[in-house]
Every structure is written in C-alpha cells, then in structure tokens.
Protein backbone atom coordinates (compact mmCIF):
# COMPACT_ATOMS: atom_id res chain seq x y z
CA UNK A 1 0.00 0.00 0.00
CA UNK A 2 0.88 3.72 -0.56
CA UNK A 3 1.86 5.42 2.66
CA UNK A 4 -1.20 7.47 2.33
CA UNK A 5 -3.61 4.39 2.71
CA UNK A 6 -1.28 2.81 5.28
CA UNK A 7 -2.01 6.46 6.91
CA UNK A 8 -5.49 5.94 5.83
CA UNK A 9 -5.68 2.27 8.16
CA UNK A 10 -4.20 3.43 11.03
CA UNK A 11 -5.80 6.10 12.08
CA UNK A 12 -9.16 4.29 11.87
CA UNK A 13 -7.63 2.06 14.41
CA UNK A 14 -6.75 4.84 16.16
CA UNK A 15 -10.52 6.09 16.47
CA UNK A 16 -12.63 5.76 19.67
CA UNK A 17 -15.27 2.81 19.27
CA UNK A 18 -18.56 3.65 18.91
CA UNK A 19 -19.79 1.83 21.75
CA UNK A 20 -17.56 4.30 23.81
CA UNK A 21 -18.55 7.56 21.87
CA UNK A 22 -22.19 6.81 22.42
CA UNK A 23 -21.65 5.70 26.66
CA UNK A 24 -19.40 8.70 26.61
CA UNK A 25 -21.74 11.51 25.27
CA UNK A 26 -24.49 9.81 27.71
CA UNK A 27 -23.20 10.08 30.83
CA UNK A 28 -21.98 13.50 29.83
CA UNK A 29 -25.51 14.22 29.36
CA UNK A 30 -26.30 12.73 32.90
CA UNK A 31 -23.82 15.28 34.09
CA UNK A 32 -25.29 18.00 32.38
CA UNK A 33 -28.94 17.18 33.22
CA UNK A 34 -27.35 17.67 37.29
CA UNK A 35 -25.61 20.75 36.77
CA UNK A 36 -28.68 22.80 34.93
CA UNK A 37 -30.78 21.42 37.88
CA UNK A 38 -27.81 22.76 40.17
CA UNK A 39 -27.29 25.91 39.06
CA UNK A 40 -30.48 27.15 37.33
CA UNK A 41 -30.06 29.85 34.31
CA UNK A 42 -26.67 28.47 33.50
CA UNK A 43 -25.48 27.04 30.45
CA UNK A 44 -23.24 23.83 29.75
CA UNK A 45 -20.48 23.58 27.06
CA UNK A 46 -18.49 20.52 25.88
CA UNK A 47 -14.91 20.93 25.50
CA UNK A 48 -12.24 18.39 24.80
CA UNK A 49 -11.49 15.25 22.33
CA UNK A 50 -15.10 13.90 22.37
CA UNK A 51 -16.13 17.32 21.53
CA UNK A 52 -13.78 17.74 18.85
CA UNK A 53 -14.11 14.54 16.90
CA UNK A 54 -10.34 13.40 17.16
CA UNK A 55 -10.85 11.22 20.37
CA UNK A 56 -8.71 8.02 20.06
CA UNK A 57 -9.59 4.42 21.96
CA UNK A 58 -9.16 3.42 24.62
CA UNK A 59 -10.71 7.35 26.02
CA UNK A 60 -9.41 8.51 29.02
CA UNK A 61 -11.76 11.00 29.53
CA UNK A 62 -14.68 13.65 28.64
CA UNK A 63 -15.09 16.96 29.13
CA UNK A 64 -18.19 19.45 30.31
CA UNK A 65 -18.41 22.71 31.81
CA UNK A 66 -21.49 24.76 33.45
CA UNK A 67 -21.07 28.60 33.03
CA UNK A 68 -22.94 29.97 36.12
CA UNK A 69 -24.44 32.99 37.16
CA UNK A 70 -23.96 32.92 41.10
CA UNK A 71 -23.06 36.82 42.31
CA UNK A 72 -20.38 37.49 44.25
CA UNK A 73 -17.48 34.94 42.76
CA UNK A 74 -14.70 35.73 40.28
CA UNK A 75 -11.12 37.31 40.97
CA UNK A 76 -12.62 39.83 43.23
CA UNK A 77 -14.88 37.90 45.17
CA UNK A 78 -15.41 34.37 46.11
CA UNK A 79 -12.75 31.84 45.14
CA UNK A 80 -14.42 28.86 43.31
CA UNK A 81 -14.08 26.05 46.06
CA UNK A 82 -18.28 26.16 47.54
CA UNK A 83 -19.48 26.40 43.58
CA UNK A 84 -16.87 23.29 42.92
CA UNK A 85 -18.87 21.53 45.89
CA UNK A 86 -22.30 22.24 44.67
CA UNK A 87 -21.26 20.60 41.56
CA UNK A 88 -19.69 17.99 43.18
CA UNK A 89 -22.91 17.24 45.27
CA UNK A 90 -25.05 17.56 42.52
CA UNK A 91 -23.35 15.32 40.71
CA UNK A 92 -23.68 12.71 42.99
CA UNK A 93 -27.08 13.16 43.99
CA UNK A 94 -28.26 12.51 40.25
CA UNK A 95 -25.53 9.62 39.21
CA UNK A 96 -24.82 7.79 42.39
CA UNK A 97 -28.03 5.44 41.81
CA UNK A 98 -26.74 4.26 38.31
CA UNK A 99 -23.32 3.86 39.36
CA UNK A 100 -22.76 2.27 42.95
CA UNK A 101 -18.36 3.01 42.77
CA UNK A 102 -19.11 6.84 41.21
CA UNK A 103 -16.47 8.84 43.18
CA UNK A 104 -16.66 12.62 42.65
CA UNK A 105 -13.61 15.15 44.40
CA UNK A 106 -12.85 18.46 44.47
CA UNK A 107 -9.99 17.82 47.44
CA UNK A 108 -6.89 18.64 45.69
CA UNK A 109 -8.16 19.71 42.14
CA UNK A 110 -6.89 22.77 40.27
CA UNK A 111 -9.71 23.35 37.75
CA UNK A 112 -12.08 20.50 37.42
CA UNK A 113 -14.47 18.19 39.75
CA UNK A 114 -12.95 14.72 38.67
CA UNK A 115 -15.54 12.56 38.28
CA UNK A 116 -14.96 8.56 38.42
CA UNK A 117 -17.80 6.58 37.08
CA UNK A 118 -16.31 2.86 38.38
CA UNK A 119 -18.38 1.58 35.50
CA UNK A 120 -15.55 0.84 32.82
CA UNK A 121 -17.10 0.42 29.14
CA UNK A 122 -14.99 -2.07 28.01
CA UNK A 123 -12.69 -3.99 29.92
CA UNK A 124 -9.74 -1.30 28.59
CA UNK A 125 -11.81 1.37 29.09
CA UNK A 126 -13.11 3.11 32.40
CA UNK A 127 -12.81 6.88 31.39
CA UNK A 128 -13.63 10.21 34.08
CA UNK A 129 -14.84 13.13 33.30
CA UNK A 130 -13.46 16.63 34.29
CA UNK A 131 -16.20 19.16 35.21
CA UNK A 132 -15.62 22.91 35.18
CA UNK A 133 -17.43 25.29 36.76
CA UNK A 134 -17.11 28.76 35.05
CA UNK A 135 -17.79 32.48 34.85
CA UNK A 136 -18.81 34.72 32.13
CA UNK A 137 -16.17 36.90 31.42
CA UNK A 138 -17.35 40.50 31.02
CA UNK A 139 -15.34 41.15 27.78
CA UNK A 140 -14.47 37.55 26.28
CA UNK A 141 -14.44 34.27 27.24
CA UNK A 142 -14.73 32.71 30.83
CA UNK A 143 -13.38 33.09 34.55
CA UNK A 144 -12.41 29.12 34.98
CA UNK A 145 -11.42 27.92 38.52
CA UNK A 146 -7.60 27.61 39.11
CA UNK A 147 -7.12 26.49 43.30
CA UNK A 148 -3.67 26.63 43.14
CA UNK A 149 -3.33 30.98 43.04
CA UNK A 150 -4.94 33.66 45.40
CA UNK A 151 -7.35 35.18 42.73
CA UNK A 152 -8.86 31.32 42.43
CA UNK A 153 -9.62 32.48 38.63
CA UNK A 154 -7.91 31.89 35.69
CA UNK A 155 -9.45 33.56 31.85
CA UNK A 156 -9.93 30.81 29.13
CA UNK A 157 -12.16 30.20 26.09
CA UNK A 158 -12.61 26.77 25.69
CA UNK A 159 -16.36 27.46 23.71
CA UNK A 160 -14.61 29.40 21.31
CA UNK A 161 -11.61 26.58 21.32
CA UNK A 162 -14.32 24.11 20.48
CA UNK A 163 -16.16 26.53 17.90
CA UNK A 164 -12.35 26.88 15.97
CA UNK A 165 -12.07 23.11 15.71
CA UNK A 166 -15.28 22.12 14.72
CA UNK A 167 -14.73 24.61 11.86
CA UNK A 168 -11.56 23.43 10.66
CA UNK A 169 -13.02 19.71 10.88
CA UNK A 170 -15.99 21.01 8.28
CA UNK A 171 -13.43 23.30 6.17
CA UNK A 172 -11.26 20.34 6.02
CA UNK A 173 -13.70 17.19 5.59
CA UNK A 174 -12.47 16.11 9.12
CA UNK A 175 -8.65 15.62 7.55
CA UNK A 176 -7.77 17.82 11.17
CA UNK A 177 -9.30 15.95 13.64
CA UNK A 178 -7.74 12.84 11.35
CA UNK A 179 -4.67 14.42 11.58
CA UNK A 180 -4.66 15.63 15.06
CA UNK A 181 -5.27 11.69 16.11
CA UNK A 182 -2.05 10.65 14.49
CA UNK A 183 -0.09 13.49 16.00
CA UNK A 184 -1.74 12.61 19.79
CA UNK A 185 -0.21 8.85 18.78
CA UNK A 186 2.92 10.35 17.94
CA UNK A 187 3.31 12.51 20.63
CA UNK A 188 2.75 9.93 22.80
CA UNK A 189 5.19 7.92 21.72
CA UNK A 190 8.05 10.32 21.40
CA UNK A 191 8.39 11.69 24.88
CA UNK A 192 4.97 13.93 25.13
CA UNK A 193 6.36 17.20 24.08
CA UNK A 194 3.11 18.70 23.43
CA UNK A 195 -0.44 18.86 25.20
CA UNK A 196 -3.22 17.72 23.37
CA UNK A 197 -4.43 20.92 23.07
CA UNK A 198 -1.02 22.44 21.90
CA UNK A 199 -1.17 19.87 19.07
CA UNK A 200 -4.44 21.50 18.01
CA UNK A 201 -3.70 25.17 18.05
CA UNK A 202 -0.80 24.51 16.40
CA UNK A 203 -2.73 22.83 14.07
CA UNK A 204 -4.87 25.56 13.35
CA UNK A 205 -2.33 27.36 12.05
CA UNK A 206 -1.41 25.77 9.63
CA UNK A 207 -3.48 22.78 8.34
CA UNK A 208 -6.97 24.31 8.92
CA UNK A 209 -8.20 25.79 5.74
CA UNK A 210 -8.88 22.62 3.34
CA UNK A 211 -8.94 19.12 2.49
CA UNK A 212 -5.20 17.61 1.99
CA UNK A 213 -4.02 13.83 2.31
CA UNK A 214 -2.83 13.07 5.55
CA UNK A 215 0.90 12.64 4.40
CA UNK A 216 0.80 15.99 3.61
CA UNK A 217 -0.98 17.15 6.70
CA UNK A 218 1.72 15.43 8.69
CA UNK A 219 4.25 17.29 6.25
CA UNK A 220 2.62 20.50 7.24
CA UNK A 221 2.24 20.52 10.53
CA UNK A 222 5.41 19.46 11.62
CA UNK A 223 7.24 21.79 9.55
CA UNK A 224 4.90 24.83 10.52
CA UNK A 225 4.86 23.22 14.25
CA UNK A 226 8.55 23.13 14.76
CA UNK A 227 9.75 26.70 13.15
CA UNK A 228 6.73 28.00 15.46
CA UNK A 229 8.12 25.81 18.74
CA UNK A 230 11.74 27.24 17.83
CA UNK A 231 10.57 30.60 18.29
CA UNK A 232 8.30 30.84 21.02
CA UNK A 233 5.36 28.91 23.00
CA UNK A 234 2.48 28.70 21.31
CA UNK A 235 -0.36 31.64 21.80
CA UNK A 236 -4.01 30.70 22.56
CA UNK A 237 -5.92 30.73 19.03
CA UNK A 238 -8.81 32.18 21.58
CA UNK A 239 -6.51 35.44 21.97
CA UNK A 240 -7.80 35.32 25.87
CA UNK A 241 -5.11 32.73 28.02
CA UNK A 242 -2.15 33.80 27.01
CA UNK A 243 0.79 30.69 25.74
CA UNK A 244 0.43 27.11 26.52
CA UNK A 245 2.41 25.58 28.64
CA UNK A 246 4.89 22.65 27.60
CA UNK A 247 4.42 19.33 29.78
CA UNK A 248 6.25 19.27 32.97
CA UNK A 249 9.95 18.63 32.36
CA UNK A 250 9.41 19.63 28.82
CA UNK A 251 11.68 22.60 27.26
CA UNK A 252 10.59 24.65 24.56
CA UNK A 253 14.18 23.51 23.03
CA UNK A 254 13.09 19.44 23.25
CA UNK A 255 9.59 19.96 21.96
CA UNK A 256 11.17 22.14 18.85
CA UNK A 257 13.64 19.10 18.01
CA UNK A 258 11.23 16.55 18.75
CA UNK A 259 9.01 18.01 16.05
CA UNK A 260 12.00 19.02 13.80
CA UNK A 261 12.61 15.06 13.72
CA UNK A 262 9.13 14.13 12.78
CA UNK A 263 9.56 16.59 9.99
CA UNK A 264 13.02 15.54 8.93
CA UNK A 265 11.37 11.81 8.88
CA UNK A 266 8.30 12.26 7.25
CA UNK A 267 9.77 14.63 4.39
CA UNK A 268 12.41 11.45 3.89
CA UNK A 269 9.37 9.12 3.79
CA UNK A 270 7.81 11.31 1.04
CA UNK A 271 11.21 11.55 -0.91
CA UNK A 272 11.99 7.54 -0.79
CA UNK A 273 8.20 7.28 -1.87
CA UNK A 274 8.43 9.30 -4.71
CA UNK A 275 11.77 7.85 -5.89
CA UNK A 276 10.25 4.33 -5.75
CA UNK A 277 12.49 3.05 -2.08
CA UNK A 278 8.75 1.93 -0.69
CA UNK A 279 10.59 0.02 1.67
CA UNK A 280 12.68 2.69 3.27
CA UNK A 281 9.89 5.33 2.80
CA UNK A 282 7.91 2.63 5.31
CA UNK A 283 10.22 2.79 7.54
CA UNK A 284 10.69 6.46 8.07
CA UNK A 285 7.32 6.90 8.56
CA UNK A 286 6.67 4.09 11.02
CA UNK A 287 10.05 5.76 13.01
CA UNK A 288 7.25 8.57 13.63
CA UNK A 289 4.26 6.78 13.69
CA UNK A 290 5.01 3.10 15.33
CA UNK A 291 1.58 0.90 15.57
CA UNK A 292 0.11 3.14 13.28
CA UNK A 293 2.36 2.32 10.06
CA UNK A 294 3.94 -0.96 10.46
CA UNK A 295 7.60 -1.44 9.71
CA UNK A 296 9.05 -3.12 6.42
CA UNK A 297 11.04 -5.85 5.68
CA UNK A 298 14.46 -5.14 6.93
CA UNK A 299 16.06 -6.98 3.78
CA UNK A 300 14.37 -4.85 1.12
CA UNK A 301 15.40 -2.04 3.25
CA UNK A 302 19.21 -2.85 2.95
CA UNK A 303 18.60 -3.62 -0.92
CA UNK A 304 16.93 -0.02 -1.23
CA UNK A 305 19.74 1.48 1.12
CA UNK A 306 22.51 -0.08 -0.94
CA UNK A 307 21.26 0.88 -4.59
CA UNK A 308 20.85 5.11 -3.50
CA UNK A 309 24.56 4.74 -1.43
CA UNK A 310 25.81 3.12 -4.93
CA UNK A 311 23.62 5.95 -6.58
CA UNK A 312 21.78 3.19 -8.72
CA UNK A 313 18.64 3.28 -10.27
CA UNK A 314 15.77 1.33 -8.56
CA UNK A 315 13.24 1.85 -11.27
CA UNK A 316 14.11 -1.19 -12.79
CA UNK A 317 13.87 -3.52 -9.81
CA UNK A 318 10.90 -1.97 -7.83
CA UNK A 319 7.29 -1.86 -9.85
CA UNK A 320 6.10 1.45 -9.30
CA UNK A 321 3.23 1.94 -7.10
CA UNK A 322 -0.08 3.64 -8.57
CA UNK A 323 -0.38 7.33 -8.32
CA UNK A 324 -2.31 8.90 -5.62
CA UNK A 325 -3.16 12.21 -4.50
CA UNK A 326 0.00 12.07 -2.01
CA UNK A 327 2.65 11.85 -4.89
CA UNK A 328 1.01 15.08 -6.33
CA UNK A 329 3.14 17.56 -4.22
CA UNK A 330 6.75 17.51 -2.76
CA UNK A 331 7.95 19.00 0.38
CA UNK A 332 7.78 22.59 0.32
C-alpha cells in the first residue's frame, strides 16, 4: 500500500469505538442534566477530544463545563471552592443510583471536579470526566477555577476553542481531527512534548483551511509546528489565556527538536516514496508513527539502502506503485 492508505488504516484504528462515543456523550448528558438542575439559568459547554471529533480508543476522559451565574465569585470575590462543591454534590445526587463506585472530588483539584464513574465500558476502558465550573467573562471568554493561586480564577475560552475546531473539521472534511489523532499517537510515543491541546492550536495554524491527504498534513504541521516551537510557545488561538504551557519537564528547546525530527522523517518518507524506495519510505514513517504504520522488511530495506549509497537506479527492480493524491506535491 501507498503510505497514504497505510495512513489511511491506522488512524481508523486509532478512532474511539462507537460503543464508547455513544456511553461517553451519555453520561456526559447525565452530568449536564445535574448541573442545569444545580445551578439554574446556566449554560453547559463541551470541550475536549469527544467534543472535537479526534478522540482516540481506549478514552481517558470527557469533558463538560457549566457557566454559572452565582453573584459574588470571580477574581474579586469568592474563590471557586463552595461552587466546585455544589457541583460535586449535585453530581452525585443525580448519578450515584446508576453507578454504585461513582467517586466525585474536588480535594486537591486545580480546575475540574474529577468525576470517576467505576463503571468501565470495556474492559480497557473506564474513562472520568473533568467538570468545570465557570464564569462569564465580562469582555471575552470565561473566569475558569484555578485552586492553586490567590485570585482562584484563571481567563480561558474553551467554547470558542471548540467553535475553531469544529470549523476546521468542516473546512477540512475532518482531515484535522484525522490528523490531530495521528499526532496525539505520535506525541505519545516520542516523549509527550506537546499537550493535546497544543497539538491543536498549532494545528490551526497551519493545516486548517482545506482538504489535503494526511501525508501531507503530517508534512505541514510538523514543519509549521517546529519553526513555530523554535521561536516561542504557542499563543491561545482564543486570543484570551495567554501561551500554553509545555508538559512538565518539557523545554521549549526538546519539543522544537522533537518536532523538527518528525519533519526531517516524514519529508524522507515522502522523498523515498516518490523515488520508488517503498521500503525505506515505510520505515521512516513508522520511526514517527510506530503501531500506526507498520515497519518493512528489513532486507528490502538494505537492498533499497545499498542501490541510493551506490547511486543506482531502482526503477528497474521496484514496480512502481499507482499514483495517488500524495505523490502530487513535494515537500515545500
């Protein structure tokens, strides 16, 4: 197969089942249903990989948040702990019949009430979810709870984050949240340099507008990602929460040459591809993506290694492969 439909095959078995996007999005409507009842006039949004179409299996988690209209709480009043508690009670007043090991804390928690269903969906799969209870901002955006500094308030847009993403999914018939999946794998395979979320505003920079094959997606965003990472953190896409932090123990030097060598390997897989070295254009792209795009045979990688050190042609001992849409373009 062409590396794009190699591409193609592993990132659908990268995708969340449906079995656990449909017990997902109902208990997040369970949680929902408590909150309104909690806090009434507020409003719910849904934030976070479920939200954005690019969750992979097994989930970890989902993510909800009630925007509240409670006087007397933000940065210059009330710190967010008692609203955090009403949640947290609400929660299990409405749940705790369905699910007899549902554990629900606030003890401890920077932003969210972590809910634990103890009700896995699969035997892999036993996800939370991480509640937030917010503030309207009076200009933009939301005052989101953060324990851990005096004001208790952090600003954040995480409906307009989800509003940004669902765009680029429809601009791009879904190639980002495609994308984005592979790039969570990779990332989690290569040390974690980036958040999840950092992966996606980068994205939106720079593979957002339209429909591309993944290869060149890939292409795209690590070459955009790590000239971006070399310069700076990267800015909220919201304009409202300022940069985004790397992972702990994470420099801003290690994520830039961690994405420097996913671009330096994929733009090698695309060159080997095009040249007709299917074997070593394999295995540069499953050095990035491992699981996803399976290694090839060691032997035809020598054979392929020996003819371009010898400067030989391989056209006439390799059948060429058919064109596809991936071949169309060359590293830029």
């Amino acid at each position: 197969m062409s590396l794009e439909d190699q591409l193609e095959e592993g990132r659908k078995a990268l995708e969340v089942t449906l079995e656990e996007l449909r017990e997902a999005r109902r208990r997040r409507g369970l949680l929902a249903a408590a909150l309104l009842d909690a806090f009434p006039g507020s409003r719910t949004y849904i934030n976070g990989s479920v939200a954005h179409g690019d969750a992979n299996t097994p989930l970890t988690d989902v993510d909800l948040g009630v925007v509240v209209d409670v006087a007397g709480y933000g940065p210059d009043g009330s710190g967010p702990l008692p609203l955090m508690e009403q949640a947290r009670d609400a929660i299990r007043e409405h749940l705790e019949d369905e699910f007899d090991n549902l554990t629900v804390t606030v003890e401890g928690q920077k932003r969210s009430v972590l809910v634990r269903f103890g009700a896995p969906v699969t035997p892999e799969t036993d996800f939370t979810a991480d509640v937030i209870v917010a503030l309207d901002h009076p200009n933009k955006g939301l005052w989101i709870p953060n324990t851990t500094m005096a004001a208790g308030w952090d600003r954040a847009h995480p409906e307009k984050h989800t509003e940004l993403v669902l765009q680029a999914n429809e601009d791009t018939g879904n190639v980002f949240a495609r994308t984005v999946r592979l790039l969570k794998h990779w990332r989690t395979h290569h040390g974690k340099p980036l958040c999840s979320w950092n992966i996606k505003a980068l994205a939106l920079g720079c593979i957002a507008d339209e429909k591309r094959p993944l290869l060149q997606a890939l292409h795209d965003f690590f070459t955009y990602a790590a000239d971006e990472m070399a310069v700076g953190l990267t800015d909220d896409p919201a304009d409202v929460a300022g940069t985004i932090k790397l992972p702990s123990g994470m420099t801003r030097e290690g994520a830039a040459w961690r994405l420097g060598l996913a671009r330096d390997k994929v733009a090698a897989a695309i060159e080997h591809e095009q040249a007709g070295r299917h074997a070593l254009a394999q295995h540069a792209l499953h050095s990035v993506l491992p699981h996803v795009v399976a290694d090839s045979d060691q032997g035809a990688q020598m054979a392929e290694q020996a003819l371009l050190t010898t400067g030989a042609s391989a056209a006439s001992l390799i059948v060429p492969a058919p064109e596809t849409s991936a071949r169309a373009w060359s590293p830029r």
